[in-house]
Protein backbone atom coordinates (compact mmCIF):
# COMPACT_ATOMS: atom_id res chain seq x y z
CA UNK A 1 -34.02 54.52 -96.34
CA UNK A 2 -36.59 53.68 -93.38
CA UNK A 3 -37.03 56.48 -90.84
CA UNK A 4 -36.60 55.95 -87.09
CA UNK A 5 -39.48 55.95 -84.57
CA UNK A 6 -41.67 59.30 -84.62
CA UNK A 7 -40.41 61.57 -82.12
CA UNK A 8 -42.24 64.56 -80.71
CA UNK A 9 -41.09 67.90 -79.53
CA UNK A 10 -42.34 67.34 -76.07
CA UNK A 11 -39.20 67.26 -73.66
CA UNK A 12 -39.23 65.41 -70.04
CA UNK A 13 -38.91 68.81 -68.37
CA UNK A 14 -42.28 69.99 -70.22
CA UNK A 15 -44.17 66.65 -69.20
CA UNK A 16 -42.94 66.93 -65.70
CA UNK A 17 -43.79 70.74 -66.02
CA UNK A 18 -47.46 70.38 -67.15
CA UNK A 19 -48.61 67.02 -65.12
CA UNK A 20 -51.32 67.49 -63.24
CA UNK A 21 -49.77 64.39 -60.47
CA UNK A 22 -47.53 65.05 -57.84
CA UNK A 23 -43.46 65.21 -59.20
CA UNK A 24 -42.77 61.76 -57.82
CA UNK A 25 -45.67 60.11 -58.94
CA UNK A 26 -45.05 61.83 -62.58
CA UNK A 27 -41.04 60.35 -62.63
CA UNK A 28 -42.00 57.05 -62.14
CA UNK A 29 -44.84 56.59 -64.56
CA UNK A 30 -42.48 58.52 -67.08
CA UNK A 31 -39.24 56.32 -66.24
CA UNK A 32 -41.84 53.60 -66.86
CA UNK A 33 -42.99 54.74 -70.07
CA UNK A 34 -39.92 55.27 -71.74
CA UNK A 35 -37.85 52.64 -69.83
CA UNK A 36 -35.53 55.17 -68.29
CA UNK A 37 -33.93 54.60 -64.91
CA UNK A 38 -34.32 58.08 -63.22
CA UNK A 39 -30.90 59.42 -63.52
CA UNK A 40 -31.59 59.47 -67.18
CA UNK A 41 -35.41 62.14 -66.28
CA UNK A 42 -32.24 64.85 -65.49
CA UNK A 43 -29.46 63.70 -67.94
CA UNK A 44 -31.74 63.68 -70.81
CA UNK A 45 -34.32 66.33 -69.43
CA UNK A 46 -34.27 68.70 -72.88
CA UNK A 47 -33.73 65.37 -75.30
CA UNK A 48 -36.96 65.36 -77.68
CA UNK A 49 -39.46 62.51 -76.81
CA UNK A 50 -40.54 59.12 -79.22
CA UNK A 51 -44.21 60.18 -79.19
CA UNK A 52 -45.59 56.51 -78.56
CA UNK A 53 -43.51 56.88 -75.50
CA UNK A 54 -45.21 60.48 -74.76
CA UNK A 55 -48.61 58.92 -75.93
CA UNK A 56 -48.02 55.92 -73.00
CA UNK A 57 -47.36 58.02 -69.91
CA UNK A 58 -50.19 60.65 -70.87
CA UNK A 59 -52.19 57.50 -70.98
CA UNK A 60 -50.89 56.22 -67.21
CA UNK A 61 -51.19 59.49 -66.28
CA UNK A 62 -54.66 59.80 -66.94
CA UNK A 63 -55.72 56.40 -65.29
CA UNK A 64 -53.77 57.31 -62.34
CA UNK A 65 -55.13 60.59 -61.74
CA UNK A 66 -58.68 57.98 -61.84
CA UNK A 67 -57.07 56.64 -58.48
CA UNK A 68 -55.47 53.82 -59.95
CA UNK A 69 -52.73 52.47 -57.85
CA UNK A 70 -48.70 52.94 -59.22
CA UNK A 71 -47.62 49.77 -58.67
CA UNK A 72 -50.74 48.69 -60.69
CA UNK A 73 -49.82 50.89 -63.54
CA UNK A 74 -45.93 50.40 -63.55
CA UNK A 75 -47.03 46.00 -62.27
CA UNK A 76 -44.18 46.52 -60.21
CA UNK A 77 -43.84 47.41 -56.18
CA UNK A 78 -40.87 46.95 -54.15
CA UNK A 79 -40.67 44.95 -50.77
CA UNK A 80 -38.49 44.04 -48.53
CA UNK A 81 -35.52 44.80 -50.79
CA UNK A 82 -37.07 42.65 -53.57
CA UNK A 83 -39.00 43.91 -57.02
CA UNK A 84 -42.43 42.20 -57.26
CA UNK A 85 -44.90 41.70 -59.72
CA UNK A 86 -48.02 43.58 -58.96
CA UNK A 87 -51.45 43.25 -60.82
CA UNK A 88 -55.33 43.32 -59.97
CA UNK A 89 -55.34 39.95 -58.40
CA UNK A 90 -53.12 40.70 -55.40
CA UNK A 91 -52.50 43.20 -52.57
CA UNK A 92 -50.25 45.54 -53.53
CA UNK A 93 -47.27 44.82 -50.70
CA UNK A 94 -47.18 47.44 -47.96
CA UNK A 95 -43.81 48.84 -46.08
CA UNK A 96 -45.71 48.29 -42.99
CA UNK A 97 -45.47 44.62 -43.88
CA UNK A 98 -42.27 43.82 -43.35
CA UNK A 99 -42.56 43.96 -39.61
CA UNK A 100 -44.27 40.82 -40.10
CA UNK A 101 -41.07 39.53 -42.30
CA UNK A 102 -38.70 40.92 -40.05
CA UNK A 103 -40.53 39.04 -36.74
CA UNK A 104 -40.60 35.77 -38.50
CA UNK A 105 -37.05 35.64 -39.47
CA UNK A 106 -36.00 36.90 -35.79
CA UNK A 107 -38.19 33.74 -34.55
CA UNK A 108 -36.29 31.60 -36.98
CA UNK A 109 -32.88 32.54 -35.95
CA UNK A 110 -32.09 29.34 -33.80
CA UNK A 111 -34.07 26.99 -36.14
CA UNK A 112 -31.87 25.26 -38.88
CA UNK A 113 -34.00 24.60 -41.99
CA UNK A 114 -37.37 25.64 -40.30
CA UNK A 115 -40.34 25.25 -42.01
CA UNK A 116 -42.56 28.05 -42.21
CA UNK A 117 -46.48 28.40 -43.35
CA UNK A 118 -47.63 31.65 -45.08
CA UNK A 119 -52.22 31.88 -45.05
CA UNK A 120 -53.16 34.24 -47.57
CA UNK A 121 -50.27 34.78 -49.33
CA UNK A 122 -51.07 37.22 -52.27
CA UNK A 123 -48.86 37.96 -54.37
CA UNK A 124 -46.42 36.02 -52.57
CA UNK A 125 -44.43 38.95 -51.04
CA UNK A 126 -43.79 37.51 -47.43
CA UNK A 127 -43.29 34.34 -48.63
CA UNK A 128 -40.87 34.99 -51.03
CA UNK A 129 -39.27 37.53 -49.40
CA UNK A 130 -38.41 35.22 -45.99
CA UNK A 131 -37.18 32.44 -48.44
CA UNK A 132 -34.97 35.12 -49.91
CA UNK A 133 -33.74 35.79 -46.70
CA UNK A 134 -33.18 32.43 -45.50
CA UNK A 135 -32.35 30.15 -48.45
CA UNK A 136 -32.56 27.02 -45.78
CA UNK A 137 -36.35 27.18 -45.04
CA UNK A 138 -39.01 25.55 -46.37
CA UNK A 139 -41.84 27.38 -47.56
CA UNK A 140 -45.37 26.47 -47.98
CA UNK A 141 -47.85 28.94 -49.48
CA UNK A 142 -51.39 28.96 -49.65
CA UNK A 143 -54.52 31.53 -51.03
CA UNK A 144 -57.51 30.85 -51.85
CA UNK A 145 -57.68 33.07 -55.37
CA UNK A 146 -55.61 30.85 -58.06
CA UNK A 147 -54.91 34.38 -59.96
CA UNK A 148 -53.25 35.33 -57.19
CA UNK A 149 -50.78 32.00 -56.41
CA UNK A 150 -49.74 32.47 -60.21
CA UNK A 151 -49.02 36.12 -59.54
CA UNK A 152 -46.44 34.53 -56.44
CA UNK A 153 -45.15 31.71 -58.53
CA UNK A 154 -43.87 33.82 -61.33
CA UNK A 155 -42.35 36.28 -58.47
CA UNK A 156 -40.82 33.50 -56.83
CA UNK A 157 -39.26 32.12 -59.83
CA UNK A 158 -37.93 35.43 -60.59
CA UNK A 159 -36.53 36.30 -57.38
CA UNK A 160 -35.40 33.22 -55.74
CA UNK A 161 -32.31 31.35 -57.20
CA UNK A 162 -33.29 27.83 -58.22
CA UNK A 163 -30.52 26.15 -55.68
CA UNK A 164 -31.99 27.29 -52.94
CA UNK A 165 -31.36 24.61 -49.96
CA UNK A 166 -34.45 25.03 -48.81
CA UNK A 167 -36.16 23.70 -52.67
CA UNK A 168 -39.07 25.35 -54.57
CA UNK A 169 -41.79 27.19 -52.70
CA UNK A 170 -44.93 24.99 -51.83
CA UNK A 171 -47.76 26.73 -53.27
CA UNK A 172 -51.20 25.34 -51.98
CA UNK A 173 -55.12 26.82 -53.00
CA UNK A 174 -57.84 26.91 -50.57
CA UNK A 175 -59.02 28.31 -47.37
CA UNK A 176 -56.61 28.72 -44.80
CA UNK A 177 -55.47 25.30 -43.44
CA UNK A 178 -57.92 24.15 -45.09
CA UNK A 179 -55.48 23.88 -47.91
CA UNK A 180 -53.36 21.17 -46.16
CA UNK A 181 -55.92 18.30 -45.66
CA UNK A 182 -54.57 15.36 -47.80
CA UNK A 183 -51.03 16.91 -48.00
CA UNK A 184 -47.95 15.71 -46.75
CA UNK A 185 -47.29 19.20 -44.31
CA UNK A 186 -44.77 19.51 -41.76
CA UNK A 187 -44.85 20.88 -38.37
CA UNK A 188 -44.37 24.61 -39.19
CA UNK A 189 -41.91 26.43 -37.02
CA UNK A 190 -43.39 29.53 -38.01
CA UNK A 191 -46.79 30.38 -39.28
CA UNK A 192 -47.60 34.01 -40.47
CA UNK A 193 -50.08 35.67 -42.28
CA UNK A 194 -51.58 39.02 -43.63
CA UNK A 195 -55.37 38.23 -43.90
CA UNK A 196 -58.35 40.29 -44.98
CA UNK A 197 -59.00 42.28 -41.45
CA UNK A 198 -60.69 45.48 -42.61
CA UNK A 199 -64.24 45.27 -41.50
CA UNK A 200 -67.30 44.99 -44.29
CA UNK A 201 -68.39 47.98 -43.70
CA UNK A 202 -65.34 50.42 -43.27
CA UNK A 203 -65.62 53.53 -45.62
CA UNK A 204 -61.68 53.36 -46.21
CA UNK A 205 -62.81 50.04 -48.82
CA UNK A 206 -64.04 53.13 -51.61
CA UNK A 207 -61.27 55.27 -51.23
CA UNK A 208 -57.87 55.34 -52.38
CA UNK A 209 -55.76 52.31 -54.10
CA UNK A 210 -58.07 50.40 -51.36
CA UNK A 211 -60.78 50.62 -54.72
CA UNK A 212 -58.48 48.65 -57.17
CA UNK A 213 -57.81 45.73 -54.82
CA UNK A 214 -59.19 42.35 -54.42
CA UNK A 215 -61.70 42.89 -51.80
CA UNK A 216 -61.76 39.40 -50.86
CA UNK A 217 -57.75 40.13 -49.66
CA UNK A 218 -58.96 43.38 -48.00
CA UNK A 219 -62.14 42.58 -46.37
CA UNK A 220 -63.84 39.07 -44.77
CA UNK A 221 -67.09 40.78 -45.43
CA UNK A 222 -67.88 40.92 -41.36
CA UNK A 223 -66.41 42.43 -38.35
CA UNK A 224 -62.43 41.87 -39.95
CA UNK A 225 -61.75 39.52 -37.10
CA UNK A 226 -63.10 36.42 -38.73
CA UNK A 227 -60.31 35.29 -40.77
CA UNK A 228 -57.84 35.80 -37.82
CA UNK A 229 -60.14 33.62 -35.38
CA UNK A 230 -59.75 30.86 -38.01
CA UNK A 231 -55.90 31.15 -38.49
CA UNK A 232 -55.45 31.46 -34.61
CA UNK A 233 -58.04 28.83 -33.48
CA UNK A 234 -57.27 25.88 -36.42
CA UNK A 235 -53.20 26.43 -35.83
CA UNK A 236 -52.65 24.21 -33.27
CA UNK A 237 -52.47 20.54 -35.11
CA UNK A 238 -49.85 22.21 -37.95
CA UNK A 239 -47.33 23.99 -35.16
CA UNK A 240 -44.08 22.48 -34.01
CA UNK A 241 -43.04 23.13 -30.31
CA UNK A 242 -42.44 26.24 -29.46
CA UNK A 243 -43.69 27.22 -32.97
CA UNK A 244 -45.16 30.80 -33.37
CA UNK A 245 -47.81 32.59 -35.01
CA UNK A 246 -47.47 36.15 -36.30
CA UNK A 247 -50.38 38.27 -37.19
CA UNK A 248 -50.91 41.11 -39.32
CA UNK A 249 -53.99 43.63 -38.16
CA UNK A 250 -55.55 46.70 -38.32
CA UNK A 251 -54.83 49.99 -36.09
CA UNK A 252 -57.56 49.22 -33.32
CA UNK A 253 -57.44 45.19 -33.62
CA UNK A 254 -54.26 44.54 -31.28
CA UNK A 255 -55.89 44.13 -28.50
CA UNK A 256 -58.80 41.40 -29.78
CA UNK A 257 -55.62 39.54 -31.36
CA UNK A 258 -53.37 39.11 -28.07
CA UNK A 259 -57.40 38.14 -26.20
CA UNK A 260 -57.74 35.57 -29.44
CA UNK A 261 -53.98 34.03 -29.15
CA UNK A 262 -54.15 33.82 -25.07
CA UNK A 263 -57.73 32.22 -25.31
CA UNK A 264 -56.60 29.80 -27.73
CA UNK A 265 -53.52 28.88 -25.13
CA UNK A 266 -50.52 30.53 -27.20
CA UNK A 267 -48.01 31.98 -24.28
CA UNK A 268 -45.66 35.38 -24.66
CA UNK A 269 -48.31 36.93 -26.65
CA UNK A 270 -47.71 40.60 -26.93
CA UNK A 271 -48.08 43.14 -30.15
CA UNK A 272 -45.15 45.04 -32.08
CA UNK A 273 -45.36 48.71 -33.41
CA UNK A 274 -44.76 49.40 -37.25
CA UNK A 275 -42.69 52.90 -38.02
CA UNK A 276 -45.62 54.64 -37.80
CA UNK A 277 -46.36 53.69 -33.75
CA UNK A 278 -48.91 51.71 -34.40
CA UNK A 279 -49.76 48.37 -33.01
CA UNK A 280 -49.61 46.24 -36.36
CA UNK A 281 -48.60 42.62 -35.52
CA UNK A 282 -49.38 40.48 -33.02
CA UNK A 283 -48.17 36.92 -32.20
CA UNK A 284 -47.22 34.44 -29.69
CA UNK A 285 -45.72 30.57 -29.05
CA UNK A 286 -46.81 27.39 -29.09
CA UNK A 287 -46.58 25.91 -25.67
């Protein structure tokens, strides 16, 4: 008779005990490991461990006391209610993000199956997640990184149901609008974006989960404004009336964003606050 899978005497509660990474960060690269949910870290705390299992999280929990990112290690990071794929290739989504989801969809509340333009989209997360949220609009994605648009493809087709009135996601590679010469676009109701805005040389690019990301999605290798002068100075030809433009910056870039959008003839520009107070998105309409 075969045995079962070797098991070790190591315990969850010993694991959790001796790990050098703070409790939280321990739980999930364990529940990862073994493929608990967490309930089962305290129902099953004393339960003797398969020692491939052990052997997995002492190897996550190695890497990630390296620096490397959680949602890298467990390839999963949840966003605006919705479980995305995560790897190398993409920005790992950010709470502070969703302001930027929650603005578009409040601009889209009168429209009836608006279309909407996402520049830089990663791993997909806004896009996907305001298509989740309003099944009737039609999305068009673009990045420049093909890694990346597979990265949102597979987390579209995972999260989105199939029947959704507003059809599959419009996935597009290149630079910015760039991406829409020769295509059959719309007038976008809505465009959005979360581009690269940290500048080149800003020390926060070597520290942190900051290390493990695409640079080219973190950084446009000059002052961080250069990307957002393209998306707010080429938007004009692909906006419906009264379309708007949302902008995702950094902490001290507010005030360059609303000077960009007014000099570029966009009305009601003004800046919204993310949880933590600061002034993280910026946008205004089409007049």
């Amino acid at each position: 008779m075969t045995s079962g899978p070797a098991t070790s005497r190591v315990t969850v509660s010993a694991l959790l005990r001796a790990s050098p990474l703070p409790t939280l960060e321990a739980r999930v690269l364990l529940c990862h490991a073994l493929g608990w949910r967490r309930t089962e870290l305290i129902t099953r705390d004393d339960e003797p461990l398969d020692a491939g299992a052990v052997a997995t999280f002492r190897a996550l929990q190695t890497r990630r006391a390296e620096g490397e990112p959680i949602a890298q290690l467990v390839g999963v990071r949840e966003f605006f209610g919705l479980a995305f794929n995560v790897t190398p290739d993409v920005l790992i989504p950010r709470p502070e993000t969703e302001l930027l989801v929650e603005t578009a969809l409040a601009a889209l509340e009168s429209k009836a199956h608006p279309h909407v333009l996402d520049l830089g989209t990663g791993s997909g997360a806004i896009a996907v997640a305001i298509a989740s949220a309003r099944p009737d609009a039609r999305v068009w994605a673009v990045d420049r990184s093909a890694a990346a648009l597979a990265v949102a493809a597979r987390n579209a087709a995972k999260l989105l149901d199939p029947a959704r009135p507003g059809g599959p996601l419009t996935w597009l590679q290149g630079d910015w609008y760039g991406a829409l010469a020769g295509c059959a676009a719309p007038e976008f109701d809505v465009v959005v974006s979360n581009p690269p805005y940290i500048a080149a040389g800003d020390p926060h690019l070597a520290e942190g989960d900051l290390r493990f990301e695409p640079r080219g999605a973190l950084t446009d290798e000059s002052d961080g404004l250069s990307a957002i002068r393209a998306i707010v100075r080429g938007a004009g030809p692909f906006l419906a009336k009264s379309a708007q433009v949302w902008i995702e910056h950094g902490y001290d870039q507010a005030h360059h964003v609303r000077n960009l959008l007014a000099a570029s003839g966009f009305a009601n520009v003004r800046s919204l606050k993310d949880l933590a107070g600061i002034e993280r998105t910026t946008g205004g309409t089409r007049v």
